[in-house]
Protein backbone atom coordinates (compact mmCIF):
# COMPACT_ATOMS: atom_id res chain seq x y z
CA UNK A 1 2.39 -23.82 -25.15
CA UNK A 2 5.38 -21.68 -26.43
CA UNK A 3 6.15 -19.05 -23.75
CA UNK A 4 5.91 -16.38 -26.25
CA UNK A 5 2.21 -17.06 -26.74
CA UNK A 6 2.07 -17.56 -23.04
CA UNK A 7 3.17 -13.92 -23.43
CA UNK A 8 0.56 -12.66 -26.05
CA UNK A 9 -1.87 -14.51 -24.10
CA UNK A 10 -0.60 -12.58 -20.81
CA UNK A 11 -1.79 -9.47 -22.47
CA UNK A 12 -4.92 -10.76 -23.75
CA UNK A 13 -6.15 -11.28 -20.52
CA UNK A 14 -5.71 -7.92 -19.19
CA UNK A 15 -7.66 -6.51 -22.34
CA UNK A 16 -10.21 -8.84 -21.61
CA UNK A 17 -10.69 -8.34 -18.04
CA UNK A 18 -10.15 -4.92 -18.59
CA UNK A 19 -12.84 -4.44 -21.03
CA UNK A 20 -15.96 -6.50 -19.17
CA UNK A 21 -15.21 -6.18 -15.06
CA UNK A 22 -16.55 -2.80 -15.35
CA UNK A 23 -19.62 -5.05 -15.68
CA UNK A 24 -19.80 -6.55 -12.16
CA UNK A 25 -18.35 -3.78 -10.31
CA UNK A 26 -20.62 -0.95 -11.66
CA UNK A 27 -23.57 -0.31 -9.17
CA UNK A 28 -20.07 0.05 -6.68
CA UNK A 29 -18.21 2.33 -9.10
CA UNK A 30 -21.33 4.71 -10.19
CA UNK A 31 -21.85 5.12 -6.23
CA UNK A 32 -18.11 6.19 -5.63
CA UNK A 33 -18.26 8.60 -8.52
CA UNK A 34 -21.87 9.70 -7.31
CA UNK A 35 -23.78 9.28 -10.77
CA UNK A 36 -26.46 7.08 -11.53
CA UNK A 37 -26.27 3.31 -13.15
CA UNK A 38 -27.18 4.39 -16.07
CA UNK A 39 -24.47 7.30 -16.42
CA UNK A 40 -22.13 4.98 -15.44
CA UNK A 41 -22.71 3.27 -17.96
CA UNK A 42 -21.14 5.20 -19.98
CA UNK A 43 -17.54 3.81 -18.05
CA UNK A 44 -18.43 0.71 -20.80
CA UNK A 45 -18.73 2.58 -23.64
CA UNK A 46 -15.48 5.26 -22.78
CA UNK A 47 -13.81 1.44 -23.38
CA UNK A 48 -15.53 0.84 -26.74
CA UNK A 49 -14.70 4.46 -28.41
CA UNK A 50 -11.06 3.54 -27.10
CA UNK A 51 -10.99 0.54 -28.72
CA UNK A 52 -12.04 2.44 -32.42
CA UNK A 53 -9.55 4.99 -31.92
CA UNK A 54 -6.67 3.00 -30.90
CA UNK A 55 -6.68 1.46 -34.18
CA UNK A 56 -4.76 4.48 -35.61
CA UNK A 57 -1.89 3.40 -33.82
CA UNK A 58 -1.37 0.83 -36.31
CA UNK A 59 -0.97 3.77 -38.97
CA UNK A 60 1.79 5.15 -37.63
CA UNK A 61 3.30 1.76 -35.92
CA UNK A 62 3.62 0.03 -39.45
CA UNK A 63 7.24 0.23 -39.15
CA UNK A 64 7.85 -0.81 -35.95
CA UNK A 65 8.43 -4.38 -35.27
CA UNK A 66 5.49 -5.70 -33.69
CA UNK A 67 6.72 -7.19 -30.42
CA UNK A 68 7.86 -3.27 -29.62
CA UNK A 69 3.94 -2.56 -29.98
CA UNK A 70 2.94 -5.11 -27.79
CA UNK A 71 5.11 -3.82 -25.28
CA UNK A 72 3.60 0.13 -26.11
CA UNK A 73 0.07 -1.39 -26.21
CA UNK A 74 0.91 -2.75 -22.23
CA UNK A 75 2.28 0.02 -21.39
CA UNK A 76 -0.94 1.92 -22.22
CA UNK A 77 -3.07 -0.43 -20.31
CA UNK A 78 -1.06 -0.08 -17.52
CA UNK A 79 -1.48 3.80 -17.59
CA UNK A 80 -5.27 3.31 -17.83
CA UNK A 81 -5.87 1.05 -15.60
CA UNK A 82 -3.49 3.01 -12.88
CA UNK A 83 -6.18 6.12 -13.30
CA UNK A 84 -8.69 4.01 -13.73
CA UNK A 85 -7.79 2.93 -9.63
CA UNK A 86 -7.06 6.52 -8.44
CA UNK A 87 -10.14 8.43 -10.81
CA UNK A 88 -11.29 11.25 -8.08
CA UNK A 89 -14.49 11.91 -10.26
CA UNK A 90 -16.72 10.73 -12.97
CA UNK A 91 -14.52 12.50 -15.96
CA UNK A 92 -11.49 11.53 -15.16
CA UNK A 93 -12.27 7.82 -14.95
CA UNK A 94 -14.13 8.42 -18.08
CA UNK A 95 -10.59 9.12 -19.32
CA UNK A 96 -9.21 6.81 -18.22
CA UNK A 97 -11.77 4.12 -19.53
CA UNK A 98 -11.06 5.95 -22.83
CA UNK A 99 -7.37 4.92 -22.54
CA UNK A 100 -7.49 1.34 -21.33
CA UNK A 101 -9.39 0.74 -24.33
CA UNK A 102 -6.90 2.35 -26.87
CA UNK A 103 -4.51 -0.57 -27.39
CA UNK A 104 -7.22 -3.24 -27.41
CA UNK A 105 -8.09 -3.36 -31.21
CA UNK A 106 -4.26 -2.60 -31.96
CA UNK A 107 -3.13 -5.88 -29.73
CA UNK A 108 -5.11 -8.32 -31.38
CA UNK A 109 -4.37 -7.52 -34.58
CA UNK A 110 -0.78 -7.30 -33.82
CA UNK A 111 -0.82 -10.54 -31.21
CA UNK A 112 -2.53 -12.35 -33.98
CA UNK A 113 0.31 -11.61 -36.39
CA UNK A 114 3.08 -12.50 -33.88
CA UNK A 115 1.31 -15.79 -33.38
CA UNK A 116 0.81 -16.93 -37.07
CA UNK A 117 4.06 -15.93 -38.06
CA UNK A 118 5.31 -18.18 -34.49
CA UNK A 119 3.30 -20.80 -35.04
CA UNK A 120 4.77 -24.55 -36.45
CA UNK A 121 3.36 -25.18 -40.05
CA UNK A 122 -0.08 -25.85 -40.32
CA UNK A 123 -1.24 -25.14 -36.40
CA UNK A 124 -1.69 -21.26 -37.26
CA UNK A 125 -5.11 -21.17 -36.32
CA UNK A 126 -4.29 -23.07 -32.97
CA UNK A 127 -1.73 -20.91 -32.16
CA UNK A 128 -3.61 -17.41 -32.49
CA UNK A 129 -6.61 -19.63 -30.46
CA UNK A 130 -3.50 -20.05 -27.54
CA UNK A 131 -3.19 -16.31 -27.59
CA UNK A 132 -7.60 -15.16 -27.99
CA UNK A 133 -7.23 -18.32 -24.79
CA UNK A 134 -6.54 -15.06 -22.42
CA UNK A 135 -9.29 -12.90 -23.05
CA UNK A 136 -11.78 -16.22 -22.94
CA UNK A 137 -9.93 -16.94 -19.35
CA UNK A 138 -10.44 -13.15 -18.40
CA UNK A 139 -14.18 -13.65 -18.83
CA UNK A 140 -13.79 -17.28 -16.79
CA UNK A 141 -11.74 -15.91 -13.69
CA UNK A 142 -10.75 -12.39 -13.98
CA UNK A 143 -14.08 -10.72 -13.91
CA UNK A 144 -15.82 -12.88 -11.24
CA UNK A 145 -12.85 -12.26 -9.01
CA UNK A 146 -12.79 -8.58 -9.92
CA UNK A 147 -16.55 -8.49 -9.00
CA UNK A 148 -15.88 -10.46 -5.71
CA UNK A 149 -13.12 -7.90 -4.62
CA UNK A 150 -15.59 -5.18 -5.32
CA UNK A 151 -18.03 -6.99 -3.11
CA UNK A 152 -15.61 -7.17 -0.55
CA UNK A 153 -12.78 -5.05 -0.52
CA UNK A 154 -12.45 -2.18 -3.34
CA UNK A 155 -13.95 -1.90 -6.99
CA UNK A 156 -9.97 0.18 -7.39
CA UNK A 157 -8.54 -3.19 -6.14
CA UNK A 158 -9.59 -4.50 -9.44
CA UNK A 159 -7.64 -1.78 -11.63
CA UNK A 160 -4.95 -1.80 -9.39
CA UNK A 161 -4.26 -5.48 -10.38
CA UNK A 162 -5.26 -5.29 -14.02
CA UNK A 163 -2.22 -2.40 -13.63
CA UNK A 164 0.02 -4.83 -12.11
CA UNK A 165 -0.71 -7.54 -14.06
CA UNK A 166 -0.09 -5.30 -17.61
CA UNK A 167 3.46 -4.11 -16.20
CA UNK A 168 4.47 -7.80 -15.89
CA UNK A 169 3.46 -8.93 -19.26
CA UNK A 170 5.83 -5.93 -20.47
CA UNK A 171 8.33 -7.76 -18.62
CA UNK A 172 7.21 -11.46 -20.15
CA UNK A 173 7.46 -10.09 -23.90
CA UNK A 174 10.86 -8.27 -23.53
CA UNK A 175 12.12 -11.67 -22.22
CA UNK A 176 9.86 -14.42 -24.23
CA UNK A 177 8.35 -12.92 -27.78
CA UNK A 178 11.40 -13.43 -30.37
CA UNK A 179 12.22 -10.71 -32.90
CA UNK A 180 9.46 -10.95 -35.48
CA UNK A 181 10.06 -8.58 -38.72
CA UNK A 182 7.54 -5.02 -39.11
CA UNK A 183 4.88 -6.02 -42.13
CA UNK A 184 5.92 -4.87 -45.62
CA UNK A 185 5.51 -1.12 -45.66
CA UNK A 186 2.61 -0.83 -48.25
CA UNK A 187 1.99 3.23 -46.98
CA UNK A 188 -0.84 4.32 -45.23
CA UNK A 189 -3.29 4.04 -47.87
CA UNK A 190 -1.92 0.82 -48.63
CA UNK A 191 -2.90 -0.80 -45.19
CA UNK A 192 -6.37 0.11 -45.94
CA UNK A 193 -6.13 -1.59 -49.48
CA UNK A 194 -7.97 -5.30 -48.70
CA UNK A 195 -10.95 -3.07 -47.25
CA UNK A 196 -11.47 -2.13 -50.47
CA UNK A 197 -12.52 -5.87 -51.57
CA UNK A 198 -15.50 -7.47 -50.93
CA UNK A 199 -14.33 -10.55 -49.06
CA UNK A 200 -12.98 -8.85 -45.57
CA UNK A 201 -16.80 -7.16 -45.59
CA UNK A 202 -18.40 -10.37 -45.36
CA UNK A 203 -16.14 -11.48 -42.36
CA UNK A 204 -16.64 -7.89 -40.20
CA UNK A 205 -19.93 -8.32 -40.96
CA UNK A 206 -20.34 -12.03 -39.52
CA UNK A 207 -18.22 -10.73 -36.57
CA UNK A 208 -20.43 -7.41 -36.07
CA UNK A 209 -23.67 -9.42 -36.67
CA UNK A 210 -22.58 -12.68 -34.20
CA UNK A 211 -21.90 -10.49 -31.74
CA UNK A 212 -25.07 -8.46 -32.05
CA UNK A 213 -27.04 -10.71 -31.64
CA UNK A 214 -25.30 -12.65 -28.53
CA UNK A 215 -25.03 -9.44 -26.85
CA UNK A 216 -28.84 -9.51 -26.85
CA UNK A 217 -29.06 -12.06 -24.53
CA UNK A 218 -25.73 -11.44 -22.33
CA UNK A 219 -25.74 -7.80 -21.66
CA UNK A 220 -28.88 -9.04 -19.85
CA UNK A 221 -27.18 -12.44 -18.40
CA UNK A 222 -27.40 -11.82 -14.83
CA UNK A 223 -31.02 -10.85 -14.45
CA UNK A 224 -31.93 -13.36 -16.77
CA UNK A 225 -30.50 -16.01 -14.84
CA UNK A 226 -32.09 -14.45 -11.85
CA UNK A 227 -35.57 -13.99 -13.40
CA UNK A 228 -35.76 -16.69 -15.42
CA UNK A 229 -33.64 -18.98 -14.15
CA UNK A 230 -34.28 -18.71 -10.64
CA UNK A 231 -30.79 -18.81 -9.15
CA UNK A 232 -29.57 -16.48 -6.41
CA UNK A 233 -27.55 -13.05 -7.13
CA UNK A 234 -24.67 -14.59 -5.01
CA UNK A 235 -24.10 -17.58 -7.24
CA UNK A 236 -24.09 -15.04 -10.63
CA UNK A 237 -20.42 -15.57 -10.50
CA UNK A 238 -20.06 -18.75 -10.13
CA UNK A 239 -22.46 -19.43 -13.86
CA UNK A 240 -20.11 -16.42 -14.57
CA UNK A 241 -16.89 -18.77 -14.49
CA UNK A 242 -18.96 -21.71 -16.04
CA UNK A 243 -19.88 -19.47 -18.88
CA UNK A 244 -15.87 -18.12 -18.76
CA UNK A 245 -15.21 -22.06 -19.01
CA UNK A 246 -17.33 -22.59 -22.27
CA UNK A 247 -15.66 -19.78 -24.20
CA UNK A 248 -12.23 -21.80 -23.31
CA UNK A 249 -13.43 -24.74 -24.33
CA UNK A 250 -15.06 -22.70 -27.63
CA UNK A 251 -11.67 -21.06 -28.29
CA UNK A 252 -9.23 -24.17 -28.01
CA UNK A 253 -12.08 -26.23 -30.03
CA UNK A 254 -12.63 -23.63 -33.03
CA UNK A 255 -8.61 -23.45 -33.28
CA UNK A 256 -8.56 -26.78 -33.57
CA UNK A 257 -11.25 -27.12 -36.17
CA UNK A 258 -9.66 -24.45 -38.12
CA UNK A 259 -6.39 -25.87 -38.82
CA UNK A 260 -8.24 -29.44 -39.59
CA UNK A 261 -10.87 -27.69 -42.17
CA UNK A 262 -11.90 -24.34 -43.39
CA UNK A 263 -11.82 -21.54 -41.20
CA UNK A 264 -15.13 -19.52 -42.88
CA UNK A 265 -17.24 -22.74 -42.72
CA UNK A 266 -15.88 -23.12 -39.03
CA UNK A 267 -16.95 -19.48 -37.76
CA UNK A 268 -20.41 -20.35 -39.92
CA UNK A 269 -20.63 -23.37 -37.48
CA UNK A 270 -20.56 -21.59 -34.38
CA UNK A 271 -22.39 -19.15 -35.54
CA UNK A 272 -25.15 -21.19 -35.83
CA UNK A 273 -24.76 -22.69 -32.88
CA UNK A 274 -25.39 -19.30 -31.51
CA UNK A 275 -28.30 -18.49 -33.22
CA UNK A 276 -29.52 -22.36 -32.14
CA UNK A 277 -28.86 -21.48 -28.29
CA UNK A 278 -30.49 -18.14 -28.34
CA UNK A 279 -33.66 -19.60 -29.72
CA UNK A 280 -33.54 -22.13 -26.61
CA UNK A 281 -33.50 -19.04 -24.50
CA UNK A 282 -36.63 -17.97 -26.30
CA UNK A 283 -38.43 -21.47 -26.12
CA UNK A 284 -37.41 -23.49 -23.19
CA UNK A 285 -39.11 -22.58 -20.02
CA UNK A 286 -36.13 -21.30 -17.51
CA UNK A 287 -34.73 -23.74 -14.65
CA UNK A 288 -31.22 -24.24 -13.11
CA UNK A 289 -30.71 -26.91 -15.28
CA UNK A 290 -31.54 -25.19 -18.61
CA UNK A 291 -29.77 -21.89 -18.02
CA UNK A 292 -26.94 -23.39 -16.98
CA UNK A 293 -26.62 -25.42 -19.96
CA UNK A 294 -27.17 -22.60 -22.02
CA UNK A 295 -24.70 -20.07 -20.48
CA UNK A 296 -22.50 -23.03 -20.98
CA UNK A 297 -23.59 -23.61 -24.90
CA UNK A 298 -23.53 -19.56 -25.82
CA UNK A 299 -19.97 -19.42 -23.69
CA UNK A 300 -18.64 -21.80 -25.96
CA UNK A 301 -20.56 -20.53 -29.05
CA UNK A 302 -19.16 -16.87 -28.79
CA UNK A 303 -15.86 -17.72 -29.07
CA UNK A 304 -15.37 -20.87 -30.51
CA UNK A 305 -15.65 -18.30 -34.14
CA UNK A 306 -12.68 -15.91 -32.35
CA UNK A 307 -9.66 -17.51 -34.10
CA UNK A 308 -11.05 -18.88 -37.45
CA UNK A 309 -12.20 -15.01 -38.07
CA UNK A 310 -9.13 -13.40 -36.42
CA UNK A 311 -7.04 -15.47 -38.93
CA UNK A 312 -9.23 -14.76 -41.79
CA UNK A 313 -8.95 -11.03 -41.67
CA UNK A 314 -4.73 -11.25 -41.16
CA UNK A 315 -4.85 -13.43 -44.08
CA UNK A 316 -7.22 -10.89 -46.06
CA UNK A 317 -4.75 -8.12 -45.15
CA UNK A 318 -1.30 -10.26 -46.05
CA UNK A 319 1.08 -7.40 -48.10
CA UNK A 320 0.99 -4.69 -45.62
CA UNK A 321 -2.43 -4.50 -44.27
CA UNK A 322 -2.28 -7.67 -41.80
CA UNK A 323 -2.33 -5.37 -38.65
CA UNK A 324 -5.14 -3.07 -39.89
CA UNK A 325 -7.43 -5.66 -40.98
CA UNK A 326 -6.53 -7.86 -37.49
CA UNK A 327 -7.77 -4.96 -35.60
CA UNK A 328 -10.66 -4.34 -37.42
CA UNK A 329 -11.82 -7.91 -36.16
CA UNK A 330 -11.89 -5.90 -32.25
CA UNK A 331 -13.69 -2.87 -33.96
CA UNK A 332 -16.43 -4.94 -35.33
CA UNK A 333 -16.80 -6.81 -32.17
CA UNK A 334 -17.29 -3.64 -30.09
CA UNK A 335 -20.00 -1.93 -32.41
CA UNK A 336 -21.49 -5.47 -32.29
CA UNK A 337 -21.76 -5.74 -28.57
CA UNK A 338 -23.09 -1.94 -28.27
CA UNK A 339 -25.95 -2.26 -30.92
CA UNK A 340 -26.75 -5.77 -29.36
CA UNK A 341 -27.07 -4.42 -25.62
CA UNK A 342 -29.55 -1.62 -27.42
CA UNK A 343 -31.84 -4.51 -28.88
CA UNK A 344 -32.02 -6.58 -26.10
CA UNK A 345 -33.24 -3.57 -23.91
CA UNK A 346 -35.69 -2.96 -26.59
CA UNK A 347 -36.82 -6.00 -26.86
CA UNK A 348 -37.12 -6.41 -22.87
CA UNK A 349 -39.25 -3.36 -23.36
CA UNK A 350 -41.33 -4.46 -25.90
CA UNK A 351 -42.23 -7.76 -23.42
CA UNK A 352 -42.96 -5.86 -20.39
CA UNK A 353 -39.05 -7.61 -19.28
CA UNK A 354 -39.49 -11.02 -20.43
CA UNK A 355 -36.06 -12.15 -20.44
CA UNK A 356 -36.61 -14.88 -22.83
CA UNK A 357 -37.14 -12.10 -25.30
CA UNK A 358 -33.43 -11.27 -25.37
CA UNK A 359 -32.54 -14.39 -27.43
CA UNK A 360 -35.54 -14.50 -29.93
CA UNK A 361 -34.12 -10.53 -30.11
CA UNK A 362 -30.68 -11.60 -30.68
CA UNK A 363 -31.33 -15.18 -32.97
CA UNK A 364 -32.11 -13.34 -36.09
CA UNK A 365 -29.18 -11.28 -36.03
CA UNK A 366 -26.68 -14.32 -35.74
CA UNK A 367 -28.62 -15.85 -38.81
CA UNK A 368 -27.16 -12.93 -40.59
CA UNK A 369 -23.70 -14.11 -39.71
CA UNK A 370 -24.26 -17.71 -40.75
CA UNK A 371 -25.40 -16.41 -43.75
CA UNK A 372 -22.38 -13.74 -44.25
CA UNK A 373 -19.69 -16.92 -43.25
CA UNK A 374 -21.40 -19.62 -45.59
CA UNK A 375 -20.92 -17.01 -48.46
CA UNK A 376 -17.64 -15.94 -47.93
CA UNK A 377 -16.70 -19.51 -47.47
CA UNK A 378 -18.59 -21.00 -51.07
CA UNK A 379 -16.73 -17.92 -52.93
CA UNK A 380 -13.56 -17.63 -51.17
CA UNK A 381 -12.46 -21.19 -50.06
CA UNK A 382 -12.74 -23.19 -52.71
CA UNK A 383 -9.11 -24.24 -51.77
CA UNK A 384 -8.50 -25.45 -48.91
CA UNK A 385 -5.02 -26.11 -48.50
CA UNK A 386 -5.44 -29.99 -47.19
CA UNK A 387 -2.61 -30.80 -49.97
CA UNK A 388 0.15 -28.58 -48.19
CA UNK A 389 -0.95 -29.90 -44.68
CA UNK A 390 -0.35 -33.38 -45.88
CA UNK A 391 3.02 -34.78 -43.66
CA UNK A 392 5.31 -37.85 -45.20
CA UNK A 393 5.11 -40.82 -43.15
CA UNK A 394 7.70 -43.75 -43.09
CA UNK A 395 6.70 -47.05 -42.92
């Protein structure tokens, strides 16, 4: 790997960690601020409204060359993530939630711009899959441990490191990410210009749908694989890491797959292998052998599509809008995991808290995105650039 996506993959993992420890460690961190679970909650979606908002940062950063961003967007995290350790109350950490999640959005879009534009000639999509590689090793190792040292020492431990660990990837991309040139200044109604086409819609939507519908099933994960399952609250982390592992695997893989074929019809394929594991949550009866497969399958599913539609919208946006429509990718993403989290619970209502419920909740709503990929790819990649890819061999 090139140390400069070692870099952009540095700061991926802090977003990512960043954005789903306050997962595990929230029973600890709603008793320290003395609200309920449900209020704190709301610590989750402070991230998610920061993630929207950030976005304008983009706006006014079109000039700016991007690896200067990258360094701002760190140096955000580590601001949030330093109140985010010392929060005395409820509001403030609200706050500070709110800022961690202001350069998420903005790095991705950015990171995945740096990456393209790094990567050798015709491994783009493997490249920007080297860089999403830190967010899917985040969800692997960085939120089990951060719920361990919860467990055992301090849920602030967690945001102290996450602080740390965003102050040294400042460091990494001063010394390792190259010059790479600001986008062509197209104005600020001119970044917003390949929203106005149809084509970009159909990926946000896949992304917003996918994600939906997964979030169904894994807002839910841990008492599902406690309920249905069977398997102990202590060893939650460990199917944690295995589920951490498949979106690795998922990411590297649909990188891979990209560069070989078409990225559309390779986000359609994982999509439907998302909608195919949540309707084996719904149908197979729950043992340790079956929910471990499947935390495996859906791990791998969710972001085995990360690159292929992370590309897609930078390519939709090429002419001044690459950043814009990059971060819209994170947007989507967010509203998809909210809206999912709300039909799962409904649907776990509905069935008196049958966890299987969750996935035939969730199955429908990543047919959408199969549907919403297969289009985009039968009207908008028709070519498929194998005759550029092609490399001269001497015999």
């Amino acid at each position: 790997m090139k140390r400069s996506i070692l870099a952009l993959a540095s700061g991926a993992f802090i977003l990512g960690a960043a954005e789903f420890v306050m997962m595990g460690i929230l029973p600890q961190t709603a008793a320290a601020m003395h609200v309920s679970i449900p209020t704190a909650g709301h610590f989750i979606s402070a991230y998610a409204i920061g993630v929207c908002v950030g976005t304008l940062i983009l706006v006014f950063g079109r000039k700016v060359p991007p690896k200067n961003l990258i360094i701002l967007f760190m140096a955000i995290a580590l601001v949030g993530n330093t109140l985010s350790a010392v929060s005395i109350n409820a509001p403030m950490l609200l706050a500070a939630r709110f800022i961690s999640g202001l350069p998420h959005g903005a790095f991705f879009g950015t990171a995945t711009l740096i990456a393209k534009t790094l990567a050798d000639k015709g491994k783009e999509a493997q490249s920007v899959s080297m860089m999403v590689t830190g967010q899917t090793v985040a969800n692997m190792l960085g939120v089990p441990a951060g719920t361990l040292l919860s467990e055992s020492l301090s849920w602030r431990l967690a945001f102290a490191i996450l602080a740390g660990w965003a102050l040294m990837t400042m460091a990494l991309t001063f010394a390792w990410v190259p010059f790479v040139a600001p986008i062509k200044d197209a104005g600020i109604k001119g970044q917003f210009r390949p929203l106005t086409h149809i084509g970009p819609w159909f990926i946000l939507l896949a992304v917003f749908f996918g994600n939906s519908g997964i979030f169904c099933w894994w807002s839910y994960i841990s008492p599902w694989l406690q309920k249905t399952g069977g398997w102990p609250s202590a060893l939650v982390p460990m199917l944690m890491v295995l589920a951490g592992f498949g979106m690795v695997l998922g990411g590297i893989a649909g990188g891979k797959l990209t560069d070989w074929w078409k990225a559309g019809a390779t986000a359609a394929l994982s999509q439907f292998i998302a909608t195919c594991g949540l309707l084996l949550v719904f149908f197979v009866p729950g043992n340790h052998v079956t929910t471990a497969f499947l935390t495996l399958l859906i791990g791998f599913a969710m972001f085995f599509c990360s690159s292929p539609q992370q590309l897609l919208m930078v390519r939709a946006g090429e002419g001044g809008g690459e950043l814009i429509t990059g971060a819209a990718v994170q947007i989507a993403f967010n509203f998809g995991n909210a809206v999912g989290s709300i039909v799962g619970g409904l649907a776990l209502n509905v069935s008196a808290m049958n966890y299987h419920f969750t996935g035939i909740a969730g199955a429908p709503i990543t047919l959408l995105a199969v549907i919403s990929l297969v289009i985009y790819s039968r009207r908008y990649e028709t070519h498929t650039g194998a005759a550029e890819r092609m490399r001269e061999v001497q015999v």
